[in-house]
Protein backbone atom coordinates (compact mmCIF):
# COMPACT_ATOMS: atom_id res chain seq x y z
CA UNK A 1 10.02 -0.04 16.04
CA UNK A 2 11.80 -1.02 19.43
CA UNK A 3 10.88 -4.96 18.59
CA UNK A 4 12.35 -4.57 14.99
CA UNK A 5 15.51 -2.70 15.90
CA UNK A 6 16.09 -5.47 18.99
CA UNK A 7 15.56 -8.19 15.73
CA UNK A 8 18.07 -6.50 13.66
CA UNK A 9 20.96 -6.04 16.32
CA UNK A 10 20.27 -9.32 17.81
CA UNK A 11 18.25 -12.40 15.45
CA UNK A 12 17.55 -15.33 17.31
CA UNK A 13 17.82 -16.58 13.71
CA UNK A 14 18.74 -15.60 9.96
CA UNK A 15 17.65 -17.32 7.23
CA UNK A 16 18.76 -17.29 3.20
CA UNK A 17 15.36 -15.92 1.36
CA UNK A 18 14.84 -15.83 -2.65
CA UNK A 19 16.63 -12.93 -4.54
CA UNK A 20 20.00 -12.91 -1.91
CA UNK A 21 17.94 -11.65 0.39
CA UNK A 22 18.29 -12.61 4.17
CA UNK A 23 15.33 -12.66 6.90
CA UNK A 24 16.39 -11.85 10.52
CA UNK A 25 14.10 -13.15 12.90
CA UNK A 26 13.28 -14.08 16.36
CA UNK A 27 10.19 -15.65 18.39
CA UNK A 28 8.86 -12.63 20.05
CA UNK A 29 5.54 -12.30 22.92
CA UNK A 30 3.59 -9.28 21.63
CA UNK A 31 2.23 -8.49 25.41
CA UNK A 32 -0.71 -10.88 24.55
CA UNK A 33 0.74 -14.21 25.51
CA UNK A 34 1.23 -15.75 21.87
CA UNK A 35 4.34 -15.77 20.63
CA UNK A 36 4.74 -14.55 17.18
CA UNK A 37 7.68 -15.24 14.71
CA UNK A 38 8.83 -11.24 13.95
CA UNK A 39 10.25 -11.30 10.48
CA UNK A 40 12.47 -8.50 9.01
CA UNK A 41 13.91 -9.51 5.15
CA UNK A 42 17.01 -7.44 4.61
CA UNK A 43 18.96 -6.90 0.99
CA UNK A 44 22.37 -6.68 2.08
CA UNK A 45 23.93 -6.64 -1.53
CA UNK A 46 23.75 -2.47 -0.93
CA UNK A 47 25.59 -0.24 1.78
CA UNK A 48 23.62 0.05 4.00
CA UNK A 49 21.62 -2.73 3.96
CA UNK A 50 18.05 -2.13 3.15
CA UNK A 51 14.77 -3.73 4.84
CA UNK A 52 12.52 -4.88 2.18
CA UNK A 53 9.54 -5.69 4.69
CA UNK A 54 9.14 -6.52 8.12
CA UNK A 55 5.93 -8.64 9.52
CA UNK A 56 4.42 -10.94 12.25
CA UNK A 57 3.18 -13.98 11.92
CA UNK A 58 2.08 -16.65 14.08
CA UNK A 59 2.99 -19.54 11.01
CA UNK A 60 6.40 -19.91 12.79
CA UNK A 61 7.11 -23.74 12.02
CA UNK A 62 6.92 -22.21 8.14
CA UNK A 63 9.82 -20.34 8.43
CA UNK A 64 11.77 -21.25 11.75
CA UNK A 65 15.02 -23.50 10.26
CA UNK A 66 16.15 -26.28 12.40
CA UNK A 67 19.78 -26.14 12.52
């Protein structure tokens, strides 16, 4: 929960998803020495925003946007 609530105050990056949504995300070391891409997808058309899902994954080129 610490990790997600650090990803929702503080994204490295968000990203535009399908349906409005938005992911925050951020390149995160999960104590093992890989670095996983933490994603949390957040529908921000209510108040308060609601997460839909949050994962790991280690696919980060997939997602990660180059500015």
């Amino acid at each position: 929960m610490e990790l997600l609530e650090s990803v929702l105050k503080h994204p490295q990056q968000i990203a535009s998803e399908r349906g409005g949504k938005k992911a925050y995300q951020s390149k995160l070391d999960f104590e093992s020495g890989k670095i996983f891409l933490l994603r949390a997808i957040i529908d921000d058309s209510v108040d308060p925003p609601v997460v839909v899902t949050a994962y790991r994954t280690s696919k980060i080129n997939k997602y990660w946007r180059e500015k």
